[in-house]
Structures are given as C-alpha cells and as structure tokens.
Protein backbone atom coordinates (compact mmCIF):
# COMPACT_ATOMS: atom_id res chain seq x y z
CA UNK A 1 -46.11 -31.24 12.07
CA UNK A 2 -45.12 -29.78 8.91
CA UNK A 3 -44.37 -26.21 10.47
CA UNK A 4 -42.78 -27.48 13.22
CA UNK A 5 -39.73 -29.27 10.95
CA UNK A 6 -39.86 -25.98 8.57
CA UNK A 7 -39.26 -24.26 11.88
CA UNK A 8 -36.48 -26.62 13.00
CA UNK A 9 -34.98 -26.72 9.44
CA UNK A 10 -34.81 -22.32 10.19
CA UNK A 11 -33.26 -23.06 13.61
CA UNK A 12 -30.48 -25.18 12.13
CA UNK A 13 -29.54 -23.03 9.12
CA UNK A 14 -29.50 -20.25 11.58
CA UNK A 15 -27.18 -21.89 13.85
CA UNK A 16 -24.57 -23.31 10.95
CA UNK A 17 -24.72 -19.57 9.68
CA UNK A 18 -23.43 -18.14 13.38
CA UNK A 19 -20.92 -20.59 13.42
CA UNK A 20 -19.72 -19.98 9.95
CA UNK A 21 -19.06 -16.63 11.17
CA UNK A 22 -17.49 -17.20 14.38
CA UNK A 23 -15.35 -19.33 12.73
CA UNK A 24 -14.34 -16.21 10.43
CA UNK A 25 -14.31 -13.49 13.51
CA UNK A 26 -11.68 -16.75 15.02
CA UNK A 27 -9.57 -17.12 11.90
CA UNK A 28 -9.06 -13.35 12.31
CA UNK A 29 -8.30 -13.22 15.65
CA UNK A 30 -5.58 -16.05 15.34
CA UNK A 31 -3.72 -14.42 12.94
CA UNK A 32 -0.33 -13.00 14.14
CA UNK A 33 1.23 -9.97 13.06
CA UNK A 34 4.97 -9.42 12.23
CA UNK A 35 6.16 -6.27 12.51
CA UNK A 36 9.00 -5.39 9.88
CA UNK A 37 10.77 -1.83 9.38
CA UNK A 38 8.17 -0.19 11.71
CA UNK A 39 4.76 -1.93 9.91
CA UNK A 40 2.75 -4.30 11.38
CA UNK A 41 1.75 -6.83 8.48
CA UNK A 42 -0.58 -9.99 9.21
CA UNK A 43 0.85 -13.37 9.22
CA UNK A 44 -1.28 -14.75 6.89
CA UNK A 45 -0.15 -13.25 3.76
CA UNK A 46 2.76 -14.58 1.56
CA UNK A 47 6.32 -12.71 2.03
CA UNK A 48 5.65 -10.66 -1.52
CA UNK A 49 2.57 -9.12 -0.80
CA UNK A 50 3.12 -8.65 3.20
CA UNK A 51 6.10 -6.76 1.84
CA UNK A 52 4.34 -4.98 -0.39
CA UNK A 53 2.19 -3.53 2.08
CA UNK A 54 5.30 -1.33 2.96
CA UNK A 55 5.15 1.79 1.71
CA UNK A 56 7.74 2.53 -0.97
CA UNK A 57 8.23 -1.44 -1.79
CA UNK A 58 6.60 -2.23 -4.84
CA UNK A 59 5.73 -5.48 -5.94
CA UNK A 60 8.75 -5.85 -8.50
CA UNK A 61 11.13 -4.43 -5.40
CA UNK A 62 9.30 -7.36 -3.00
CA UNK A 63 10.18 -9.99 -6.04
CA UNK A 64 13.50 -8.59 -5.66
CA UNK A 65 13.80 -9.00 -2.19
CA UNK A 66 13.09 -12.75 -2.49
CA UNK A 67 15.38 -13.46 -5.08
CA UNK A 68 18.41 -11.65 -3.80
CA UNK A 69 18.44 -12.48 -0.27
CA UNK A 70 16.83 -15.98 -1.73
CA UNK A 71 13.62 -16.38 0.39
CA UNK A 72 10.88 -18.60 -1.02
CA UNK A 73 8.37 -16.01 -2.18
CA UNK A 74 5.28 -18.67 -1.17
CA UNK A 75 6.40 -18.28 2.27
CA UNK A 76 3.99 -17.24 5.05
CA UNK A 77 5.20 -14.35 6.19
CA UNK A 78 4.13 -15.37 9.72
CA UNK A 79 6.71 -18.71 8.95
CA UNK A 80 9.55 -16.07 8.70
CA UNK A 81 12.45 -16.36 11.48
CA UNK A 82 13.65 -13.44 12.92
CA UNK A 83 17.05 -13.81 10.81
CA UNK A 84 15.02 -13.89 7.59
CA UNK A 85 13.29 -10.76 8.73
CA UNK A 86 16.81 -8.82 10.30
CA UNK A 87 17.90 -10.01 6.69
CA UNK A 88 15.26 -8.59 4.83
CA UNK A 89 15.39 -4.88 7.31
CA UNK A 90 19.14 -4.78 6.16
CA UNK A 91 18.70 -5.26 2.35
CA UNK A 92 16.15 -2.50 2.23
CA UNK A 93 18.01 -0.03 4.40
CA UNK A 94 21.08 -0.53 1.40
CA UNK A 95 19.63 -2.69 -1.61
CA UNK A 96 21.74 -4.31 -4.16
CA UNK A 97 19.51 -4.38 -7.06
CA UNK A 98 19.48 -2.76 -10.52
CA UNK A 99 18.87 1.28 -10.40
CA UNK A 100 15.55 0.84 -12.44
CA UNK A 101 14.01 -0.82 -9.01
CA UNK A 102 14.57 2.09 -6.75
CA UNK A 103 12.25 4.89 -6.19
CA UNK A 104 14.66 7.77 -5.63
CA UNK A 105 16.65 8.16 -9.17
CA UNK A 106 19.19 10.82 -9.36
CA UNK A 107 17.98 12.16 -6.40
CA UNK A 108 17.82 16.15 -6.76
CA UNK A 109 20.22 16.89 -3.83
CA UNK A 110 22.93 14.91 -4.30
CA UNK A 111 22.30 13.56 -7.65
CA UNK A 112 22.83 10.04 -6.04
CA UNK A 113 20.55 6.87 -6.65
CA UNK A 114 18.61 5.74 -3.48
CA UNK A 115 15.59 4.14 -2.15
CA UNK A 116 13.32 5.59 0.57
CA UNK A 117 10.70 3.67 2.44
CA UNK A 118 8.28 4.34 5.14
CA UNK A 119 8.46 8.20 6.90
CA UNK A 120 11.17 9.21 4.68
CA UNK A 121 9.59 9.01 1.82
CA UNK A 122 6.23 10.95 2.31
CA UNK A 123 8.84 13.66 4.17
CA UNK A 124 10.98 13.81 0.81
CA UNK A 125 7.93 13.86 -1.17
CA UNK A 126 6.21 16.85 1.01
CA UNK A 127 9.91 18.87 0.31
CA UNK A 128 9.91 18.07 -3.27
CA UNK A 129 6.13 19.94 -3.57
CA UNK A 130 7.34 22.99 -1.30
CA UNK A 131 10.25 22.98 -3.38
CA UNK A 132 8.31 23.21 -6.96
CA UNK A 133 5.77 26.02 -5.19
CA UNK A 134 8.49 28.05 -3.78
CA UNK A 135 10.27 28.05 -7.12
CA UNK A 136 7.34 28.64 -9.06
CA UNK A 137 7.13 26.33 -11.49
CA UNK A 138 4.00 25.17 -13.04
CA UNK A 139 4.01 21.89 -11.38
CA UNK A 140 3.76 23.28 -8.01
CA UNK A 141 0.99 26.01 -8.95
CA UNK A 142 -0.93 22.62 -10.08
CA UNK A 143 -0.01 21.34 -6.81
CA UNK A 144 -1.12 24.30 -4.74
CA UNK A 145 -4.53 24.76 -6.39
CA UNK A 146 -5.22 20.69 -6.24
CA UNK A 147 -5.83 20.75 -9.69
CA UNK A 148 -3.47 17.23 -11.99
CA UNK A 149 -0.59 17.68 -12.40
CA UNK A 150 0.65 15.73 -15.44
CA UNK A 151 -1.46 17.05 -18.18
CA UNK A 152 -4.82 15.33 -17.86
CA UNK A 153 -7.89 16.95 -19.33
CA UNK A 154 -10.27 18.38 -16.43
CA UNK A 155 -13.45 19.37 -18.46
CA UNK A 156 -15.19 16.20 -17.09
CA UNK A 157 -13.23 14.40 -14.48
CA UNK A 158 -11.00 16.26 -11.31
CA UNK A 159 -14.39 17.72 -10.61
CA UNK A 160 -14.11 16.74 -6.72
CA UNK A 161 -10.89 18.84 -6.01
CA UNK A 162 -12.69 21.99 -7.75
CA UNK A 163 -13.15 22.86 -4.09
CA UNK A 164 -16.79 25.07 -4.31
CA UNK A 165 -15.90 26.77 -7.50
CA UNK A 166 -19.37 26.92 -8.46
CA UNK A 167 -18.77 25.19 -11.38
CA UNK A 168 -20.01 22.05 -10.93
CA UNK A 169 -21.24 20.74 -14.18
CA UNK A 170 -20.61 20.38 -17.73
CA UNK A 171 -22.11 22.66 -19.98
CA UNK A 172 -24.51 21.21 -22.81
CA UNK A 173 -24.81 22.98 -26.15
C-alpha cells in the first residue's frame, strides 16, 4: 500500500512538471511580435530593450528615444500603437539628440554627423575595413590577418583566430 501512494505521489509530480512546461512552450507561443524598421522584436519585452535589440541602437540611444518622442520606457512593446511605432521609425531615420549619441561621428566621407542602423551599418562598416586594407594602414593589415586590432597583447589570449599556425601554446621556461 505503501508503494502504491509512492507510485501515485511519482505520477502526480510527473504530471504538474508537463504542465509546468506546456504552460512555458504556451507563454511562448502567445507572444506577438512587432516588427519595427525591418526587425521582428517580441512583444513581451519593455520598449528600451525591444529597441535595443536593433542593431546600431544602443541602450543610451533607446533611453533617448523614450524621452524625446516621450514614450513611457515601462511600456510593453507589444502595448505600442502603430503611431507610437511610425513615431519611433521617423526619429531614428533623422534623430534629434546630442552628437555624443550617434554612432557615425564625423563621418569620413562627408565629414557630417549621422546615425546608421540596421543594413547600413554593417555595409559602412565592411567599406571602412576595405578602405584601411586597400590603403595600407596597420589597422587593416590587423584586420586582414584576424589578428586585434586596438593594441591588445596576444601571447595568451586571440589564440582561436591564429588560424592553424602551429603555434598553439604558450611556451614554459
């Protein structure tokens, strides 16, 4: 008689587990997505860090966002109406914010201050690296050989991008 509860007692934990994770696998499945300057971003998350999963927003840009076009920041983004979110497309095609915020200072063509997002910014970021190897520099040798660029020590770490080099380890005295 014994067994036979411990064996019920199995059966129920068993069954509360399965529906603790159907009710997960259904949370998931409920949640919308909102798509906003050509990325889908799930409903769930608050208007900051949906907006942040844009690439070439940062969270200090997102924060900047909010307080300029004057969105509450704790906001679904899912709870967003579709003037909110035309609102939000416009201000980041032309933002009005301090020069500091944007990722594109003194831009090298036209010397002008901008802000990419999206597409156009890994694009302008691929020319700018074919631009420093076809000129020469040392930057875009670093660049072509995968080795850092800014300086960093690579006696012990950058040992993945060594690319079969043979030299794998560190050499003890």
């Amino acid at each position: 008689m014994a067994e036979e509860q411990k064996h019920k007692g199995k059966k129920e934990e068993q069954m509360t587990e399965e529906k603790k994770h159907k009710g997960k696998k259904e949370e998931q499945e409920n949640v919308t997505l909102v798509r906003i300057l050509g990325k889908d971003i799930r409903g769930d998350k608050k208007v900051i860090a949906g907006l942040t999963n844009i690439q070439g927003i940062s969270w200090s840009f997102a924060k900047a966002i909010c307080g300029v076009i004057k969105l509450d920041s704790n906001k679904k983004i899912q709870e967003l109406t579709k003037d909110e979110i035309a609102k939000i497309e416009e201000f980041v095609k032309d933002p009005d914010v301090p020069n500091f915020l944007k990722n594109r200072q003194k831009d090298f063509s036209d010397g002008e201050d901008k802000h990419l997002i999206g597409a156009d910014l890994k694009l302008r970021k691929e020319f700018d690296i074919k631009r420093l190897r076809k000129i020469k520099s040392y930057k875009g040798g670093r660049h072509a050989v995968g080795l850092p660029v800014r300086g960093q020590r690579t006696r012990a770490n950058f040992r993945k991008n060594r690319k079969k080099s043979g030299a794998v380890g560190v050499k003890k005295k």
